[in-house]
Protein backbone atom coordinates (compact mmCIF):
# COMPACT_ATOMS: atom_id res chain seq x y z
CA UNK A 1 9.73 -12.15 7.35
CA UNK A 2 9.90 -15.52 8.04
CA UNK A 3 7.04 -18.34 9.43
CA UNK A 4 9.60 -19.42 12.13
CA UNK A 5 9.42 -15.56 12.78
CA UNK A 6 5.87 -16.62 14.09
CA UNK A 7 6.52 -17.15 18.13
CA UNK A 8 8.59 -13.62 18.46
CA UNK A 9 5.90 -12.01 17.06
CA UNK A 10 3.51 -13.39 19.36
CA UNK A 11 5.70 -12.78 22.16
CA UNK A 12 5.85 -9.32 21.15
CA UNK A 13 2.05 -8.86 20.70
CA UNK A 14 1.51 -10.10 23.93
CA UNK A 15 3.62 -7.81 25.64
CA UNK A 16 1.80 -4.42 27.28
CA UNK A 17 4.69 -2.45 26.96
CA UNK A 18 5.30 -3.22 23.31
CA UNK A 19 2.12 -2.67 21.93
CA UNK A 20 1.15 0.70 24.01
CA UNK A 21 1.10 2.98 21.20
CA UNK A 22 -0.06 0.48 18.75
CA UNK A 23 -3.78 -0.09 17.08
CA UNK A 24 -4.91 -3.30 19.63
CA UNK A 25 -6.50 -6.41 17.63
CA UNK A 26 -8.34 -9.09 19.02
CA UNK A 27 -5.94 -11.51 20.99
CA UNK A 28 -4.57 -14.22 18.99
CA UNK A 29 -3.64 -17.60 19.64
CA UNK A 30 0.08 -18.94 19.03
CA UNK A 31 -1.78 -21.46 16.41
CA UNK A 32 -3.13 -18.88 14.81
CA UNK A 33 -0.35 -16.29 14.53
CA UNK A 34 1.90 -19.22 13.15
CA UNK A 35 -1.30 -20.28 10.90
CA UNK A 36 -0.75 -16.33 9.56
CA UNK A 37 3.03 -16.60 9.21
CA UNK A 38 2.87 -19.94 7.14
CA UNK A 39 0.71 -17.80 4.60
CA UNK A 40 2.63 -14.67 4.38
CA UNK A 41 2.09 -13.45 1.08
CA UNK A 42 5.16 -12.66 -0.84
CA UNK A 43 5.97 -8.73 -1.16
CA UNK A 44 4.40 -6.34 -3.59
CA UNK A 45 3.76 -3.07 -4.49
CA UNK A 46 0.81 -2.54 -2.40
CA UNK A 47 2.15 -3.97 0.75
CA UNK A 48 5.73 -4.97 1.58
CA UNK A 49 6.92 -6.21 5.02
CA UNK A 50 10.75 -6.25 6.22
CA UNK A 51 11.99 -7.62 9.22
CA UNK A 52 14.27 -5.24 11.19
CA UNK A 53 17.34 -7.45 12.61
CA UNK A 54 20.53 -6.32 14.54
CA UNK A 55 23.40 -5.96 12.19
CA UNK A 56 25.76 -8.45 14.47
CA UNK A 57 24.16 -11.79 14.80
CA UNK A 58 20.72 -10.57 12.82
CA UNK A 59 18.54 -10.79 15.56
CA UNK A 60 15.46 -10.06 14.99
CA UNK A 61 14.00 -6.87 16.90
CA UNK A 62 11.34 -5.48 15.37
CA UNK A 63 9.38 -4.98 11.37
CA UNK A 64 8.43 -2.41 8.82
CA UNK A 65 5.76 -2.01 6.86
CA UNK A 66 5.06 -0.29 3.90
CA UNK A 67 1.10 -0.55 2.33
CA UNK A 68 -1.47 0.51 0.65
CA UNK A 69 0.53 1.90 -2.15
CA UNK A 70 -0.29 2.07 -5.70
CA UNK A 71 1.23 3.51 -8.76
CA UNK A 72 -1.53 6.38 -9.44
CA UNK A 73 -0.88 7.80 -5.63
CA UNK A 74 2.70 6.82 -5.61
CA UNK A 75 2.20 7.30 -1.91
CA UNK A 76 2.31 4.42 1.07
CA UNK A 77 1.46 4.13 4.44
CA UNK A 78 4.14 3.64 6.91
CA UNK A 79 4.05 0.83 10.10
CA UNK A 80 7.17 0.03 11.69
CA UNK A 81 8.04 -1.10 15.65
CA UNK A 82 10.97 -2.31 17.69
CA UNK A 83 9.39 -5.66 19.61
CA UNK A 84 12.77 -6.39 21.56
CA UNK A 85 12.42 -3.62 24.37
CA UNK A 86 16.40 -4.34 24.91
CA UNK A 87 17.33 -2.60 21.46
CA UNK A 88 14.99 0.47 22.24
CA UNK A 89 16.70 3.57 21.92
CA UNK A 90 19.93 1.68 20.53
CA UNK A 91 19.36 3.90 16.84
CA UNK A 92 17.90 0.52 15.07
CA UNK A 93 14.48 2.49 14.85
CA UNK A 94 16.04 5.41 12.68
CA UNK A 95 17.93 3.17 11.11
CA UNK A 96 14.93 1.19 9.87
CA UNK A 97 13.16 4.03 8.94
CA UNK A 98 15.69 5.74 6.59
CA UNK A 99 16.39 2.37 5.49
CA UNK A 100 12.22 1.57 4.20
CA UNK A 101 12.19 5.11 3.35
CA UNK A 102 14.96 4.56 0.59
CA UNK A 103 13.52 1.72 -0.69
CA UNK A 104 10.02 3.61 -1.39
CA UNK A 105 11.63 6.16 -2.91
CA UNK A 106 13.84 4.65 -5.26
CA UNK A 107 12.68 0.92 -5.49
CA UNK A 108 8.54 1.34 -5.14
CA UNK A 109 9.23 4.65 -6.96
CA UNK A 110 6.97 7.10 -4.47
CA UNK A 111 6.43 10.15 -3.80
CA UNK A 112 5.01 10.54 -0.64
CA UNK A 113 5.08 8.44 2.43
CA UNK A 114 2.60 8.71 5.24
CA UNK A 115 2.17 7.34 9.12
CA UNK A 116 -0.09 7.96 11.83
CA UNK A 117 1.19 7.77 15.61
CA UNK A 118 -0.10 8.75 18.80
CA UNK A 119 0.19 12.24 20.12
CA UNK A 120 1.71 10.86 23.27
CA UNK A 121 3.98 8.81 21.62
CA UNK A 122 7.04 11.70 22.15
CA UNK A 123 10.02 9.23 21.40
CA UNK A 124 8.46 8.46 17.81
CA UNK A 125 7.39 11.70 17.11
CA UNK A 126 11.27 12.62 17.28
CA UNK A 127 12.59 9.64 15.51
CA UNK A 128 10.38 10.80 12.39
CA UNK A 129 11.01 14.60 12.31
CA UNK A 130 14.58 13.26 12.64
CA UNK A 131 14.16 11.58 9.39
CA UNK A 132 12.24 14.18 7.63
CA UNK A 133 8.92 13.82 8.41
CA UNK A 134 6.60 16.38 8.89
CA UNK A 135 3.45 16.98 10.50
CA UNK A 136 0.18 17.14 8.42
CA UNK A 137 -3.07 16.85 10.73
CA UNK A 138 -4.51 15.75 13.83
CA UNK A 139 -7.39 13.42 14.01
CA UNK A 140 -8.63 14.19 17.24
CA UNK A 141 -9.56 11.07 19.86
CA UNK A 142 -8.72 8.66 17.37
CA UNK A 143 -6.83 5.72 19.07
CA UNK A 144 -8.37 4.04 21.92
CA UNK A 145 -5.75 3.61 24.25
CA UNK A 146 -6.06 2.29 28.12
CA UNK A 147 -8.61 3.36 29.87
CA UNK A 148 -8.68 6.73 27.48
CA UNK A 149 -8.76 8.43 24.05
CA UNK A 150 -5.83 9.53 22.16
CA UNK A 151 -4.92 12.16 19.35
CA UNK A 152 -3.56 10.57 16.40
CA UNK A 153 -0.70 12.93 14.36
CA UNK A 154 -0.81 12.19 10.60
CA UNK A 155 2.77 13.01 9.46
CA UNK A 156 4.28 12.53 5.70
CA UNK A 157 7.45 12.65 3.85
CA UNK A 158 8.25 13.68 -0.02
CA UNK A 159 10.64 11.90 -1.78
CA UNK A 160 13.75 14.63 -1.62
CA UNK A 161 12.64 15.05 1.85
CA UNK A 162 14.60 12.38 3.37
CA UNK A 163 17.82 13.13 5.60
């Protein structure tokens, strides 16, 4: 990720349709968003962030994230969305996933990757089981959507796991 990756990002944030299934924050000014992008912190271990871009031209679409990791877990927590609603469905999502997947397993060396996502959320749902993921749990009414309460699935993957 880039600062000048700042404005799509607030564009993205901004938009109703892009962040329906996602945990809402406080709104945020275009300042401040390109305040945060200026001080990215560089990758690590415990949190690394990747910019998903199209593979003609590089657009960027969308970003994965994976945190919270450390080497006595070896496990992570998975975030990852398409912003541009254009490229939804295009296979970018799956891509992405495998893609981050890979690199925990064999770069960050772990063994277990986790993510959380709306019950509702049936497109998602598919694109991880597609991968390899599997459900775990349910923490019931745990996302406060519009106007209503939402399930939250807690799925994982194992490293050998991936297809």
């Amino acid at each position: 990720m880039e600062p000048e990756d700042a404005d799509t990002f607030w564009r993205w944030n901004n938009d109703p349709d892009v962040v329906h299934w996602l945990q809402a924050d406080y709104p945020e000014s275009l300042a401040a968003t390109r305040r945060r992008f200026a001080d990215l912190k560089p990758n690590s271990y415990s949190h690394a962030l990747f910019a998903i871009e199209t593979i003609t031209g590089g657009k960027l679409i969308g970003c994965t994230t994976l945190r919270d990791a450390t080497p006595e877990t070896a496990r992570a927590e998975l975030d990852i969305y398409i912003g541009e609603k254009d490229q939804w469905g295009s296979g970018y999502g799956t891509d992405a996933l495998r893609t981050v997947c890979r690199y925990g397993f064999d770069a960050m060396r772990l063994h277990s990757i986790a993510l959380w996502v709306v019950a509702e959320n049936e497109a998602a749902i598919h694109v991880y089981q597609k991968v390899g993921f599997r459900v775990d749990g349910r923490h019931r009414d745990a996302h406060r959507g519009v106007g209503r309460w939402h399930d939250l699935i807690l799925m994982s993957l194992l490293e050998g796991e991936l297809t």
